[in-house]
C-alpha atoms as a PDB file:
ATOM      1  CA  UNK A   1      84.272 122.325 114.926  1.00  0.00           C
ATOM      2  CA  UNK A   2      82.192 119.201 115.318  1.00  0.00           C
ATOM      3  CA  UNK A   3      82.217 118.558 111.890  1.00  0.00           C
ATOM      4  CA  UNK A   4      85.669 118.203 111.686  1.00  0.00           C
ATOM      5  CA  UNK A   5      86.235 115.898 114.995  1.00  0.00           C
ATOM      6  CA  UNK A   6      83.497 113.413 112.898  1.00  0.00           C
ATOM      7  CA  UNK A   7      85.165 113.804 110.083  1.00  0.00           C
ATOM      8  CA  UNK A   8      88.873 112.751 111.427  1.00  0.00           C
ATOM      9  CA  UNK A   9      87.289 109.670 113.078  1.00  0.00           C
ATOM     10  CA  UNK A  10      84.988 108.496 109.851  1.00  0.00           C
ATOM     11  CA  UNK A  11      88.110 108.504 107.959  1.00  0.00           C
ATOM     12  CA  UNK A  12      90.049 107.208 110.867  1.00  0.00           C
ATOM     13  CA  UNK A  13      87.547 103.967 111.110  1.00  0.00           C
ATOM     14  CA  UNK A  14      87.414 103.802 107.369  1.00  0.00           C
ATOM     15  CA  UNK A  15      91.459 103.454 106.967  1.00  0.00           C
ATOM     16  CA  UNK A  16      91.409 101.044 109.912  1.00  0.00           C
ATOM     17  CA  UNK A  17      89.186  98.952 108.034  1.00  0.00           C
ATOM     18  CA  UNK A  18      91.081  99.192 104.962  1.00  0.00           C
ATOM     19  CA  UNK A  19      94.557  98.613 106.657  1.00  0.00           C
ATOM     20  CA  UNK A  20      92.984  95.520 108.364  1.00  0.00           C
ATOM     21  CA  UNK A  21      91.514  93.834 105.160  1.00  0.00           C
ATOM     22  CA  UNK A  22      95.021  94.424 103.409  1.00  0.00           C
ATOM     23  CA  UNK A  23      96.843  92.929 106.573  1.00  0.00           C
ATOM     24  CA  UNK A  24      94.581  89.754 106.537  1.00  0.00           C
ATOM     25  CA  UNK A  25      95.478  89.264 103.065  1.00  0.00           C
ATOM     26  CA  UNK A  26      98.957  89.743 102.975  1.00  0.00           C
ATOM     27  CA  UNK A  27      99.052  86.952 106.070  1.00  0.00           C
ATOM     28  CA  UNK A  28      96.608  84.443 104.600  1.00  0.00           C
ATOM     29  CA  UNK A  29      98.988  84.436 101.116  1.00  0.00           C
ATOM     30  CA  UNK A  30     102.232  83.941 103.699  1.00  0.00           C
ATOM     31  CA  UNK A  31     100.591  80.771 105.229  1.00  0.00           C
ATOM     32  CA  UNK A  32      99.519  79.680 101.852  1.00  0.00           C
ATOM     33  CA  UNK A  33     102.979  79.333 100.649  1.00  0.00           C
ATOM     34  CA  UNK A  34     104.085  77.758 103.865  1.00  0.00           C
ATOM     35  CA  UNK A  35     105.415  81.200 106.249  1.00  0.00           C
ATOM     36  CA  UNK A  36     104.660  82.260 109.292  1.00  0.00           C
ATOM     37  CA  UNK A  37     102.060  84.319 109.813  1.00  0.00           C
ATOM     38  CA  UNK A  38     104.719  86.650 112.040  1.00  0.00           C
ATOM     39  CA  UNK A  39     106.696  87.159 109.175  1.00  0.00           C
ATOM     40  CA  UNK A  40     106.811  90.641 109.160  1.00  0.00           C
ATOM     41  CA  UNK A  41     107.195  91.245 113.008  1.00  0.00           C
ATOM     42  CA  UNK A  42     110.837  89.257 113.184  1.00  0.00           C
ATOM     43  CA  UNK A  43     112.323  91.134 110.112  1.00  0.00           C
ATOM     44  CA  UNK A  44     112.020  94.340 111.958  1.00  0.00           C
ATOM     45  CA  UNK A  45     114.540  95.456 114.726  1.00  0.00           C
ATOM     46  CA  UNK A  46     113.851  97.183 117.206  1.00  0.00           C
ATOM     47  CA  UNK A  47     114.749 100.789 117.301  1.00  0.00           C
ATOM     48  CA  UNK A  48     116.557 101.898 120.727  1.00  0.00           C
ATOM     49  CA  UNK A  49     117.098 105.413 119.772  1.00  0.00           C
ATOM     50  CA  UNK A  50     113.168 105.957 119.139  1.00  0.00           C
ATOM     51  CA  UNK A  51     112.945 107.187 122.536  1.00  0.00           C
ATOM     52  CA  UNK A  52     115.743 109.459 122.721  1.00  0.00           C
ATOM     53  CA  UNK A  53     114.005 110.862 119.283  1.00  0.00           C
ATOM     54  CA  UNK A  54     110.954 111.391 120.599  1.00  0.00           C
ATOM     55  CA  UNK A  55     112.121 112.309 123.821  1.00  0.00           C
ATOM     56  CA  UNK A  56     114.066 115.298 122.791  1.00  0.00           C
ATOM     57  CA  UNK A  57     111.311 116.222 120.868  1.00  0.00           C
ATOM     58  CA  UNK A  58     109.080 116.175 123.417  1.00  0.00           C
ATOM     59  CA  UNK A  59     111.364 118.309 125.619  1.00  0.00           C
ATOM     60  CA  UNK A  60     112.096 120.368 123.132  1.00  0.00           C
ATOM     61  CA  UNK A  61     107.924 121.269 122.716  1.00  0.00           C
ATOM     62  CA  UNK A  62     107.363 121.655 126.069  1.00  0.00           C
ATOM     63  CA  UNK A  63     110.102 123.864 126.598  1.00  0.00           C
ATOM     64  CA  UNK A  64     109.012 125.873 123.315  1.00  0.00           C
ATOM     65  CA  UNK A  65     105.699 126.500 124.992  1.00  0.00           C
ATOM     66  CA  UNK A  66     107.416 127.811 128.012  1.00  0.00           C
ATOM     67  CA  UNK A  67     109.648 130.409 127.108  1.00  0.00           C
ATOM     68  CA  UNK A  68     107.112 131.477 124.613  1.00  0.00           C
ATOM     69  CA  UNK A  69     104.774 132.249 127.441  1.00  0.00           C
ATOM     70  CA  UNK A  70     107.014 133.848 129.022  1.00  0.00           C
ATOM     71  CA  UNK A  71     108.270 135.919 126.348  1.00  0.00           C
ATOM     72  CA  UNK A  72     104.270 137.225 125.866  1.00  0.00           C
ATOM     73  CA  UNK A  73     104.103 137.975 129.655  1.00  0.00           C
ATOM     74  CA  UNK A  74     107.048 140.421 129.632  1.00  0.00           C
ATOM     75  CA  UNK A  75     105.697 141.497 125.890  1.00  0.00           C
ATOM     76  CA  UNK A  76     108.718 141.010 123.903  1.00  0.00           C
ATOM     77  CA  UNK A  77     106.495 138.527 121.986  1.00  0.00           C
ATOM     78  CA  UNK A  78     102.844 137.568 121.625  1.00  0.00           C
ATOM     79  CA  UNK A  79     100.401 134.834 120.495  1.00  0.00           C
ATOM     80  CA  UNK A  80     102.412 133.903 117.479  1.00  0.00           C
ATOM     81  CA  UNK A  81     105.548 133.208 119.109  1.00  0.00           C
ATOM     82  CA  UNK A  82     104.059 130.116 120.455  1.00  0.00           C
ATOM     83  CA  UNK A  83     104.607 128.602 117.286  1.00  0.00           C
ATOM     84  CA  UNK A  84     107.685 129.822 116.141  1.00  0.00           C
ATOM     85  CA  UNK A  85     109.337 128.535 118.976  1.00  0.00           C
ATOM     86  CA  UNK A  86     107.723 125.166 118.981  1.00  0.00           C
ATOM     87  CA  UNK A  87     109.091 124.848 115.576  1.00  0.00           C
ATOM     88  CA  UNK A  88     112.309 126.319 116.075  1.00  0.00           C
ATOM     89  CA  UNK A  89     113.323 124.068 119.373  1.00  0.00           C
ATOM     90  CA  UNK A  90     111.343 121.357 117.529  1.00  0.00           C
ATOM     91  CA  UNK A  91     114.307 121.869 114.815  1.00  0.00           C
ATOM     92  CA  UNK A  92     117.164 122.650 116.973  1.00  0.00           C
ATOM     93  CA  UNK A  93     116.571 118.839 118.903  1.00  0.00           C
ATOM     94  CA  UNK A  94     115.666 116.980 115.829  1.00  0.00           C
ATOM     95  CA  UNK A  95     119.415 118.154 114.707  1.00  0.00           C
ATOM     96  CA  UNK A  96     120.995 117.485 117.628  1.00  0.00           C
ATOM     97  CA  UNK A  97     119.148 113.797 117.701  1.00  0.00           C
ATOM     98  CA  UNK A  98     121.003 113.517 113.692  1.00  0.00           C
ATOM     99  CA  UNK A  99     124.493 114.463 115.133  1.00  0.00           C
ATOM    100  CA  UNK A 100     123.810 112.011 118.307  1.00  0.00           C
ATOM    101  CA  UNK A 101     123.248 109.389 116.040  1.00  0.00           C
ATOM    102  CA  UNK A 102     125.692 109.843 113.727  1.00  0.00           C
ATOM    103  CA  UNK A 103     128.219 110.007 116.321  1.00  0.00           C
ATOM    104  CA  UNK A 104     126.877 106.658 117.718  1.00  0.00           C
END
């Protein structure tokens, strides 16, 4: 098991590395044509229904977890309904997020 924690955060450091060397690039050729260095931070707009995304989801998790235990202490299920209702509320908010937005 420790193996794979060391693993995850090699990579992890390794990418982070990478991502930064490409980042510094990518700014250093914007200033040498005469940008900003903040290029990329003003062409993005900010994303107000990220929380209500996320939010459901998390919600949705939590409440996953907690029927499933309940459904293994009366016995109707047991340890594997933990995930199948994780993934099924998991579903049933990410849907309702799509017809939120779309209504919006």
């Amino acid at each position: 098991m420790e193996d794979v924690f060391i693993s995850l955060i090699v990579f992890g450091f390794v990418y982070s590395v990478i991502y930064l060397h490409i980042r510094k690039k990518e700014r250093m050729a914007l200033l040498e044509k005469g940008l900003d260095g903040d290029y990329f931070d003003k062409n993005k707009l900010p994303n107000k229904s990220f929380n209500l995304k996320y939010g459901l989801l998390a919600i949705a998790v939590g409440s996953g977890i907690l029927i499933a235990r309940i459904f293994e202490y009366y016995g109707i299920m047991y340890e594997q309904g933990y995930f199948a209702m994780i993934f099924l509320l998991g579903g049933i908010s990410l849907v309702t997020y799509y017809f939120m937005e779309k209504k919006l």
